[in-house]
C-alpha atoms as a PDB file:
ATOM      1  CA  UNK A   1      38.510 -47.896  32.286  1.00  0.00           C
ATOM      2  CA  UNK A   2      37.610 -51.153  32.798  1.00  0.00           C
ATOM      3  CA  UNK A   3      37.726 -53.593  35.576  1.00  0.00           C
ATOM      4  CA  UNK A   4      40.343 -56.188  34.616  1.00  0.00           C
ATOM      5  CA  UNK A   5      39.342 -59.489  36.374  1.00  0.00           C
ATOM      6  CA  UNK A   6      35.323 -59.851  35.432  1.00  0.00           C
ATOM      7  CA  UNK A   7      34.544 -58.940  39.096  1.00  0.00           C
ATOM      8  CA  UNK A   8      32.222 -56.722  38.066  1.00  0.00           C
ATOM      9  CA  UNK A   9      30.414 -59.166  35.688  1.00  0.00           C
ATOM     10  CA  UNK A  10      30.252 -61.629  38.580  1.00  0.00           C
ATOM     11  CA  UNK A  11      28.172 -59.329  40.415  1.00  0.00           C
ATOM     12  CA  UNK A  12      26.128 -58.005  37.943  1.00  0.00           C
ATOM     13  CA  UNK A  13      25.227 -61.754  37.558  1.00  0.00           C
ATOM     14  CA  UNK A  14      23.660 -61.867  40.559  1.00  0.00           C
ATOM     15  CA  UNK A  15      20.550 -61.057  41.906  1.00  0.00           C
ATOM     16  CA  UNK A  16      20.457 -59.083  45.038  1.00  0.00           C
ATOM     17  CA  UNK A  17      17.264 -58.397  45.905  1.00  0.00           C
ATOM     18  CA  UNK A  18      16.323 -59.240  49.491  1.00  0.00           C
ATOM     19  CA  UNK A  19      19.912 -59.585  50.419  1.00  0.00           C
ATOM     20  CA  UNK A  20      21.168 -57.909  53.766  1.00  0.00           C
ATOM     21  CA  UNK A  21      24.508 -55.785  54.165  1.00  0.00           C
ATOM     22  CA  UNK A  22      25.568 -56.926  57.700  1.00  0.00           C
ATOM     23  CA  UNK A  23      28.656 -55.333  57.880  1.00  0.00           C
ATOM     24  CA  UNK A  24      30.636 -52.151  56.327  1.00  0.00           C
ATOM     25  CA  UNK A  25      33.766 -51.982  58.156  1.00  0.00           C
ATOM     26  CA  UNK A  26      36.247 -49.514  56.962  1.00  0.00           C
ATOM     27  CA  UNK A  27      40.297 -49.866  58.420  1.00  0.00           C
ATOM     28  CA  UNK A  28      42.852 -46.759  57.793  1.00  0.00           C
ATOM     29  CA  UNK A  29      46.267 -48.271  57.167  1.00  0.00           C
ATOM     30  CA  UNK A  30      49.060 -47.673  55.798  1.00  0.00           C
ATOM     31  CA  UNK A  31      49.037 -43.816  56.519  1.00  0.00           C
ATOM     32  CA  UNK A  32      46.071 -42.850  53.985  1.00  0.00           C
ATOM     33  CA  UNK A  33      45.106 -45.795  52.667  1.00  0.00           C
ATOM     34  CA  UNK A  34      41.894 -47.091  53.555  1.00  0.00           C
ATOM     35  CA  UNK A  35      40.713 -50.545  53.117  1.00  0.00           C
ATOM     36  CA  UNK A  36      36.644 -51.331  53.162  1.00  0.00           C
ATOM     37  CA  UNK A  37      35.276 -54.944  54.156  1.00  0.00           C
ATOM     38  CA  UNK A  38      31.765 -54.963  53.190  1.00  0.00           C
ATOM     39  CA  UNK A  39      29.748 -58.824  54.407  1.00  0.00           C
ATOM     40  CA  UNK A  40      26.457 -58.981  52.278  1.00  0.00           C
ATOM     41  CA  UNK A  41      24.075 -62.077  53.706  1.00  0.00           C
ATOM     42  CA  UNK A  42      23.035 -63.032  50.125  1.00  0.00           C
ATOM     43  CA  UNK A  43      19.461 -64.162  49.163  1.00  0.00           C
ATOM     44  CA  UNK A  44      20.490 -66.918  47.043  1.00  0.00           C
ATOM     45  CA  UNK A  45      17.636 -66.801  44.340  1.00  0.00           C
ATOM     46  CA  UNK A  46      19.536 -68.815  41.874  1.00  0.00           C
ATOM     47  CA  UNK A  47      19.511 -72.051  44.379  1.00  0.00           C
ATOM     48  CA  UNK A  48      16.214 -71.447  45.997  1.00  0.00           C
ATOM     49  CA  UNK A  49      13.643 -72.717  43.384  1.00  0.00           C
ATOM     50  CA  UNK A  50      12.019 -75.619  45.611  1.00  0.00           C
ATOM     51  CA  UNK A  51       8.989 -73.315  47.764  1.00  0.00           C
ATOM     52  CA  UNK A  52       8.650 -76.007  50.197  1.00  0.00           C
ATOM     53  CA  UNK A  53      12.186 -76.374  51.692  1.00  0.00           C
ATOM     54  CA  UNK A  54      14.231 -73.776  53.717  1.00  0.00           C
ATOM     55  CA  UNK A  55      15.702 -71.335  51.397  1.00  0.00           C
ATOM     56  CA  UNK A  56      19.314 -70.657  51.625  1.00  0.00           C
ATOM     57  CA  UNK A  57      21.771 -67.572  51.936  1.00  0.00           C
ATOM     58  CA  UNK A  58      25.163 -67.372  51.240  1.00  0.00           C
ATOM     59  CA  UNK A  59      27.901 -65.081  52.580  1.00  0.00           C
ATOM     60  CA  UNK A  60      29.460 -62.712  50.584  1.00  0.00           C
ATOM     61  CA  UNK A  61      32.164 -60.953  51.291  1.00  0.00           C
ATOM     62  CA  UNK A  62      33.634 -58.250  48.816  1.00  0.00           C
ATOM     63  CA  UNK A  63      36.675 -56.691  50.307  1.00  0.00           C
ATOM     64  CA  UNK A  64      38.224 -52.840  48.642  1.00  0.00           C
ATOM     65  CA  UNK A  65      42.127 -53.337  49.256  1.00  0.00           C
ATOM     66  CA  UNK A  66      42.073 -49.603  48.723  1.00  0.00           C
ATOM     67  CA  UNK A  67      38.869 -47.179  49.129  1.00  0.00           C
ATOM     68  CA  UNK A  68      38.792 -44.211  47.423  1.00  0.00           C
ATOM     69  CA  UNK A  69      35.147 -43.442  48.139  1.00  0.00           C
ATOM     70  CA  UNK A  70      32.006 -44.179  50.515  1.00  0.00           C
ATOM     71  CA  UNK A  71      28.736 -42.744  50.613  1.00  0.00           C
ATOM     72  CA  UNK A  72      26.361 -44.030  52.832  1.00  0.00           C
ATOM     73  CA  UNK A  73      22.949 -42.257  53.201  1.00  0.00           C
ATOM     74  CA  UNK A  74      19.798 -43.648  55.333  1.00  0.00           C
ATOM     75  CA  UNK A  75      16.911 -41.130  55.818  1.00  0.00           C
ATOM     76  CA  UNK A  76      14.945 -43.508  58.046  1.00  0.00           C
ATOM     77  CA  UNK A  77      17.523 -44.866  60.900  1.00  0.00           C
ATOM     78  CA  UNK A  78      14.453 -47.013  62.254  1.00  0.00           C
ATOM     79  CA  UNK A  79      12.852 -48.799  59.327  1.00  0.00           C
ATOM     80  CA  UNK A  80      14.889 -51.816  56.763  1.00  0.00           C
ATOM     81  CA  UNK A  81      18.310 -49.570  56.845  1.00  0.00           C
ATOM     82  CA  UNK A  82      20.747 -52.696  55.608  1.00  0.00           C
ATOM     83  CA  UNK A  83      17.814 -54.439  53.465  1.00  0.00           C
ATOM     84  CA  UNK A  84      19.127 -54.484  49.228  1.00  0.00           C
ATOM     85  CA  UNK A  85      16.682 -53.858  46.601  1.00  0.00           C
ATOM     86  CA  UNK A  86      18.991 -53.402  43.363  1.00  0.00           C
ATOM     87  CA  UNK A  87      22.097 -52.918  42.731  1.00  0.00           C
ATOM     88  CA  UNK A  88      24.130 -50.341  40.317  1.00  0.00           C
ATOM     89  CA  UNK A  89      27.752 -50.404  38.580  1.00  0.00           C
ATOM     90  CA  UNK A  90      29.600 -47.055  37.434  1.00  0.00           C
ATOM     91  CA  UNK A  91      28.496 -44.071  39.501  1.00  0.00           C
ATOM     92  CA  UNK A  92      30.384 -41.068  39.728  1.00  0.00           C
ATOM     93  CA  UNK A  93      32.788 -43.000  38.030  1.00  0.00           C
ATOM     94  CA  UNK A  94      33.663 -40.302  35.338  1.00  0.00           C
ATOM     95  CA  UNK A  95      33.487 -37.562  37.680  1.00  0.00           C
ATOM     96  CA  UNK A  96      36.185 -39.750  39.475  1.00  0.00           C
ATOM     97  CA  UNK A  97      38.192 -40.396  36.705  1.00  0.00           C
ATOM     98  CA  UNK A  98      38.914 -36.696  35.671  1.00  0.00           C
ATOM     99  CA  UNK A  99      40.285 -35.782  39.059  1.00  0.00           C
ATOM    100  CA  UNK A 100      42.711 -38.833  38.861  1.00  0.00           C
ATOM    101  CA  UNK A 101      43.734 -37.543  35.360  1.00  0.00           C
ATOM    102  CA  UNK A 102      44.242 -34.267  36.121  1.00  0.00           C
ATOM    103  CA  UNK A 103      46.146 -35.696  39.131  1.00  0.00           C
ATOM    104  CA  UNK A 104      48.361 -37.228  36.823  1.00  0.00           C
ATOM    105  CA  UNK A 105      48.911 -34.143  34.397  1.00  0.00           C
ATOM    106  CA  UNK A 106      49.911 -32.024  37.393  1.00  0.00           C
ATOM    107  CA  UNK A 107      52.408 -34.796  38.627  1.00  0.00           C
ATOM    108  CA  UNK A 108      54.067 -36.489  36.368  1.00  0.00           C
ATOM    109  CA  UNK A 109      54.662 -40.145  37.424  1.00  0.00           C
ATOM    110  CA  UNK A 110      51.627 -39.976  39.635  1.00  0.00           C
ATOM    111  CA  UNK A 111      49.900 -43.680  39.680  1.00  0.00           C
ATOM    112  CA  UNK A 112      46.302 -43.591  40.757  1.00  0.00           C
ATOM    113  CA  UNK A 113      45.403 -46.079  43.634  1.00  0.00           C
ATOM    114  CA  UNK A 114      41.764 -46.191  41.700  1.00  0.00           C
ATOM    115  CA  UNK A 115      42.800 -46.549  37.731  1.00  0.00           C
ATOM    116  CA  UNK A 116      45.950 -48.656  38.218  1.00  0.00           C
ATOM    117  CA  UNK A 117      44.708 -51.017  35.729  1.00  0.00           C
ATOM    118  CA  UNK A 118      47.198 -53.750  37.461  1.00  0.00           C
ATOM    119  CA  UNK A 119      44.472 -53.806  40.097  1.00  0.00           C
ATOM    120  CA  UNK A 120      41.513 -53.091  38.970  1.00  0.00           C
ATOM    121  CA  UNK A 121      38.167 -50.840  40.380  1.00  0.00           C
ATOM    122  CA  UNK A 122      35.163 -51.041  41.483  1.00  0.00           C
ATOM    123  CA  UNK A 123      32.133 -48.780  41.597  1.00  0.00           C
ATOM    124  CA  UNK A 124      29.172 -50.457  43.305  1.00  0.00           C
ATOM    125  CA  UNK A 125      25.886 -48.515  44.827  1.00  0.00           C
ATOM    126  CA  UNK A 126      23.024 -50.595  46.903  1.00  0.00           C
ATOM    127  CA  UNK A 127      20.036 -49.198  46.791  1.00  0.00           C
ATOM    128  CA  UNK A 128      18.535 -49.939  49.762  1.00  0.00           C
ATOM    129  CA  UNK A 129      14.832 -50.564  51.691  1.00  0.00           C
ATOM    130  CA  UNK A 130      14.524 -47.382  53.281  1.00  0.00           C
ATOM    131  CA  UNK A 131      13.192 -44.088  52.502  1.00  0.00           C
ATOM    132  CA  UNK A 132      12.583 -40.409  53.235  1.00  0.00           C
ATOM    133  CA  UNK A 133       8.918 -39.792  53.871  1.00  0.00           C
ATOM    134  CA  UNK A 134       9.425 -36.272  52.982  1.00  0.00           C
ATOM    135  CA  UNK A 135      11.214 -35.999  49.794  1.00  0.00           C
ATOM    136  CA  UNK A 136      11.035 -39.653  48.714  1.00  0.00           C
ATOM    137  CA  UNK A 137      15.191 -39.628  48.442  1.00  0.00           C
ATOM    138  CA  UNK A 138      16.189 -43.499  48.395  1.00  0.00           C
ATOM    139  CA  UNK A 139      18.672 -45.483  50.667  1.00  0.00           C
ATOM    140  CA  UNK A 140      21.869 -46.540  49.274  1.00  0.00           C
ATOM    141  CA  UNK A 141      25.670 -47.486  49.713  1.00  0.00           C
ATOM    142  CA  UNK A 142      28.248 -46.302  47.608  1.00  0.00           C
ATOM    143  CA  UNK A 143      31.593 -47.582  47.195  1.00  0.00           C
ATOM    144  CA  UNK A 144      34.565 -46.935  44.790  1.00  0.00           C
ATOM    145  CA  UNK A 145      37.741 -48.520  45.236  1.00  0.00           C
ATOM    146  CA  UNK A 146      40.578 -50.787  43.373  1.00  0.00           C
ATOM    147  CA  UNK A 147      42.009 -54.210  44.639  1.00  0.00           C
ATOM    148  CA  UNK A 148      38.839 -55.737  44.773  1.00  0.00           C
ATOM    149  CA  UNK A 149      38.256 -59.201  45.631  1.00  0.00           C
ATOM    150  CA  UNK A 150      35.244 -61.674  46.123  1.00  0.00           C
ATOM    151  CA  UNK A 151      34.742 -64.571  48.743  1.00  0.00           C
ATOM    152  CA  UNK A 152      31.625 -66.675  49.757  1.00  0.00           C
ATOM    153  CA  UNK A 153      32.005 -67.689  52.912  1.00  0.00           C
ATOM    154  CA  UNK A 154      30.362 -70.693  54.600  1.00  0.00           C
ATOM    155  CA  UNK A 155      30.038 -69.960  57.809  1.00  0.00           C
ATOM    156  CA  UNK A 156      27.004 -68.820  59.433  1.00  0.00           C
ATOM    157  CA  UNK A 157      24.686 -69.084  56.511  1.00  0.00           C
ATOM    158  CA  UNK A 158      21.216 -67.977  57.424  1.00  0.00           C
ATOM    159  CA  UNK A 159      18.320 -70.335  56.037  1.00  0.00           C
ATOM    160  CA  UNK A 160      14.209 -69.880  56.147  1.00  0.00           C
ATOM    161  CA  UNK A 161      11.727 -68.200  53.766  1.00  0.00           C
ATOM    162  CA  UNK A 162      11.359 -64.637  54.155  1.00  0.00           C
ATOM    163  CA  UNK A 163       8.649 -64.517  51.005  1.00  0.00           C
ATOM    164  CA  UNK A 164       5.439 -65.926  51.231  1.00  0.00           C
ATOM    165  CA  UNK A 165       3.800 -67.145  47.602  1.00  0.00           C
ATOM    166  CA  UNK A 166       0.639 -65.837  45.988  1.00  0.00           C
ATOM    167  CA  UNK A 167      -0.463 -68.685  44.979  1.00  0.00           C
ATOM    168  CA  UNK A 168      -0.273 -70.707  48.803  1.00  0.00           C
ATOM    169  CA  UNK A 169      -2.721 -70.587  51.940  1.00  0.00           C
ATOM    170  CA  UNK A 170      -2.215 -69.174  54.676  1.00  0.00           C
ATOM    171  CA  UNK A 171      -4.233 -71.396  57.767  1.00  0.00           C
ATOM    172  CA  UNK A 172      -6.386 -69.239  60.033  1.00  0.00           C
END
Protein backbone atom coordinates (compact mmCIF):
# COMPACT_ATOMS: atom_id res chain seq x y z
CA UNK A 1 0.00 0.00 0.00
CA UNK A 2 1.87 2.61 -1.18
CA UNK A 3 1.25 5.80 -2.94
CA UNK A 4 2.63 5.37 -6.47
CA UNK A 5 3.64 8.89 -7.71
CA UNK A 6 5.88 10.37 -4.56
CA UNK A 7 2.92 12.71 -3.75
CA UNK A 8 3.13 11.87 -0.49
CA UNK A 9 6.92 12.50 -0.19
CA UNK A 10 6.33 15.91 -1.75
CA UNK A 11 4.31 16.85 1.08
CA UNK A 12 6.01 15.41 3.75
CA UNK A 13 8.82 17.69 2.37
CA UNK A 14 7.22 20.52 3.29
CA UNK A 15 6.79 22.46 6.16
CA UNK A 16 3.35 23.51 7.06
CA UNK A 17 3.37 25.23 9.97
CA UNK A 18 1.57 28.57 9.91
CA UNK A 19 -0.10 27.68 6.70
CA UNK A 20 -3.96 28.41 6.31
CA UNK A 21 -6.63 25.89 4.77
CA UNK A 22 -8.89 28.41 2.91
CA UNK A 23 -11.00 26.17 1.29
CA UNK A 24 -12.42 22.39 1.65
CA UNK A 25 -14.90 22.04 -0.97
CA UNK A 26 -16.32 18.66 -1.46
CA UNK A 27 -18.52 17.92 -5.10
CA UNK A 28 -20.77 14.53 -5.34
CA UNK A 29 -20.54 13.33 -8.93
CA UNK A 30 -20.83 10.74 -10.73
CA UNK A 31 -23.65 9.06 -8.57
CA UNK A 32 -21.38 8.22 -5.36
CA UNK A 33 -18.34 9.45 -6.13
CA UNK A 34 -17.15 12.31 -4.35
CA UNK A 35 -14.38 14.52 -5.32
CA UNK A 36 -12.59 16.93 -2.46
CA UNK A 37 -10.71 20.28 -3.51
CA UNK A 38 -8.82 21.31 -0.57
CA UNK A 39 -6.74 25.27 -1.26
CA UNK A 40 -4.00 25.49 1.54
CA UNK A 41 -2.40 29.33 1.56
CA UNK A 42 1.13 27.94 2.21
CA UNK A 43 3.69 29.63 4.56
CA UNK A 44 6.54 29.26 2.35
CA UNK A 45 9.40 28.72 5.00
CA UNK A 46 11.77 27.29 2.54
CA UNK A 47 11.88 30.81 0.47
CA UNK A 48 11.43 33.14 3.34
CA UNK A 49 14.95 33.31 4.96
CA UNK A 50 15.59 37.22 4.40
CA UNK A 51 13.66 38.82 7.98
CA UNK A 52 13.59 42.14 6.48
CA UNK A 53 11.54 41.67 3.25
CA UNK A 54 7.84 40.61 2.88
CA UNK A 55 7.59 36.96 3.30
CA UNK A 56 5.81 35.02 0.73
CA UNK A 57 2.93 32.32 0.46
CA UNK A 58 2.19 30.12 -2.12
CA UNK A 59 -1.06 28.44 -3.16
CA UNK A 60 -1.53 25.01 -2.88
CA UNK A 61 -4.00 23.21 -4.14
CA UNK A 62 -4.29 19.32 -3.55
CA UNK A 63 -7.32 18.00 -5.28
CA UNK A 64 -8.91 13.97 -4.18
CA UNK A 65 -10.36 12.81 -7.70
CA UNK A 66 -12.18 10.37 -5.46
CA UNK A 67 -12.86 10.80 -1.51
CA UNK A 68 -13.35 8.02 0.42
CA UNK A 69 -13.12 9.80 3.76
CA UNK A 70 -13.37 13.32 5.67
CA UNK A 71 -13.21 14.14 9.14
CA UNK A 72 -13.28 17.49 10.12
CA UNK A 73 -13.47 18.36 13.88
CA UNK A 74 -13.15 22.09 15.44
CA UNK A 75 -14.05 22.37 19.19
CA UNK A 76 -13.60 26.15 19.21
CA UNK A 77 -15.74 27.62 16.06
CA UNK A 78 -14.43 31.20 17.20
CA UNK A 79 -10.69 30.99 17.76
CA UNK A 80 -7.70 29.99 14.62
CA UNK A 81 -10.23 27.15 13.12
CA UNK A 82 -8.28 26.92 9.46
CA UNK A 83 -4.70 27.84 11.06
CA UNK A 84 -2.01 24.38 10.37
CA UNK A 85 0.35 23.42 12.97
CA UNK A 86 1.68 19.88 11.67
CA UNK A 87 0.82 17.70 9.48
CA UNK A 88 0.37 13.65 9.53
CA UNK A 89 0.47 10.79 6.72
CA UNK A 90 -1.30 7.25 7.24
CA UNK A 91 -4.22 7.49 9.65
CA UNK A 92 -6.81 5.05 9.81
CA UNK A 93 -5.21 3.85 6.91
CA UNK A 94 -5.14 0.10 8.00
CA UNK A 95 -8.43 0.22 9.49
CA UNK A 96 -9.34 1.38 5.87
CA UNK A 97 -7.59 -1.08 4.13
CA UNK A 98 -9.28 -4.21 5.76
CA UNK A 99 -12.76 -3.09 4.84
CA UNK A 100 -11.60 -2.66 1.14
CA UNK A 101 -10.15 -6.24 1.38
CA UNK A 102 -12.83 -7.81 2.77
CA UNK A 103 -14.81 -5.88 0.11
CA UNK A 104 -12.95 -7.63 -2.35
CA UNK A 105 -13.20 -11.27 -0.79
CA UNK A 106 -16.98 -10.91 -0.68
CA UNK A 107 -17.06 -9.71 -4.42
CA UNK A 108 -14.96 -11.07 -6.53
CA UNK A 109 -13.75 -8.58 -9.20
CA UNK A 110 -14.45 -5.74 -6.85
CA UNK A 111 -11.71 -2.80 -7.57
CA UNK A 112 -11.35 -0.41 -4.69
CA UNK A 113 -11.67 3.36 -5.66
CA UNK A 114 -8.98 3.85 -2.58
CA UNK A 115 -6.21 0.88 -3.25
CA UNK A 116 -6.36 0.89 -7.06
CA UNK A 117 -2.72 1.13 -7.16
CA UNK A 118 -3.18 2.66 -10.92
CA UNK A 119 -4.17 5.77 -8.99
CA UNK A 120 -2.79 6.01 -6.06
CA UNK A 121 -4.05 7.29 -2.19
CA UNK A 122 -3.73 9.58 0.04
CA UNK A 123 -4.16 9.82 3.79
CA UNK A 124 -3.42 13.33 5.07
CA UNK A 125 -4.60 14.83 8.71
CA UNK A 126 -3.92 18.77 9.65
CA UNK A 127 -3.68 19.33 12.89
CA UNK A 128 -4.91 22.47 13.41
CA UNK A 129 -4.72 25.89 15.88
CA UNK A 130 -7.67 25.31 17.80
CA UNK A 131 -8.62 23.57 20.84
CA UNK A 132 -11.15 22.28 23.37
CA UNK A 133 -10.76 24.11 26.65
CA UNK A 134 -12.38 21.29 28.34
CA UNK A 135 -10.81 18.13 27.35
CA UNK A 136 -7.78 19.54 25.50
CA UNK A 137 -8.98 17.36 22.16
CA UNK A 138 -6.97 19.03 19.14
CA UNK A 139 -8.27 20.50 15.76
CA UNK A 140 -7.69 18.64 12.69
CA UNK A 141 -8.71 17.66 9.01
CA UNK A 142 -8.74 14.34 7.79
CA UNK A 143 -8.78 13.19 4.37
CA UNK A 144 -8.40 9.79 2.56
CA UNK A 145 -8.84 9.47 -0.98
CA UNK A 146 -7.07 8.13 -4.41
CA UNK A 147 -6.43 10.23 -7.66
CA UNK A 148 -4.56 12.69 -5.96
CA UNK A 149 -2.93 15.50 -7.55
CA UNK A 150 -0.82 18.66 -6.57
CA UNK A 151 -0.84 22.30 -8.07
CA UNK A 152 0.71 25.65 -6.83
CA UNK A 153 -1.12 28.17 -8.03
CA UNK A 154 -0.01 31.79 -8.57
CA UNK A 155 -2.69 33.70 -8.20
CA UNK A 156 -3.55 35.60 -5.24
CA UNK A 157 -0.48 34.88 -3.22
CA UNK A 158 -0.65 36.52 0.15
CA UNK A 159 2.73 38.29 1.29
CA UNK A 160 3.74 40.07 4.89
CA UNK A 161 5.31 38.69 8.10
CA UNK A 162 3.02 37.12 10.41
CA UNK A 163 6.16 36.22 12.99
CA UNK A 164 7.90 38.69 14.77
CA UNK A 165 11.82 37.71 15.76
CA UNK A 166 13.27 37.39 19.23
CA UNK A 167 16.08 38.83 18.60
CA UNK A 168 14.42 42.46 16.92
CA UNK A 169 12.87 45.68 18.67
CA UNK A 170 9.86 46.49 18.81
CA UNK A 171 9.60 50.79 18.88
CA UNK A 172 7.37 52.13 21.65
Amino acid sequence: MQLENNLKDKLMNLNFHDSEIRKVEVVTCNGNERKCILLIDYYNWENNENCNSHWQWRKLQITFDFLSHIEWYVPDLVNRHSDILDVEFDCKIEELYLRERKLNEKYPGYVSPIFDLAKGYLSIKFNLSNFDDVTGKQAYLLLIGSSVNLEWLTNECRQGSIHILANSKVDE
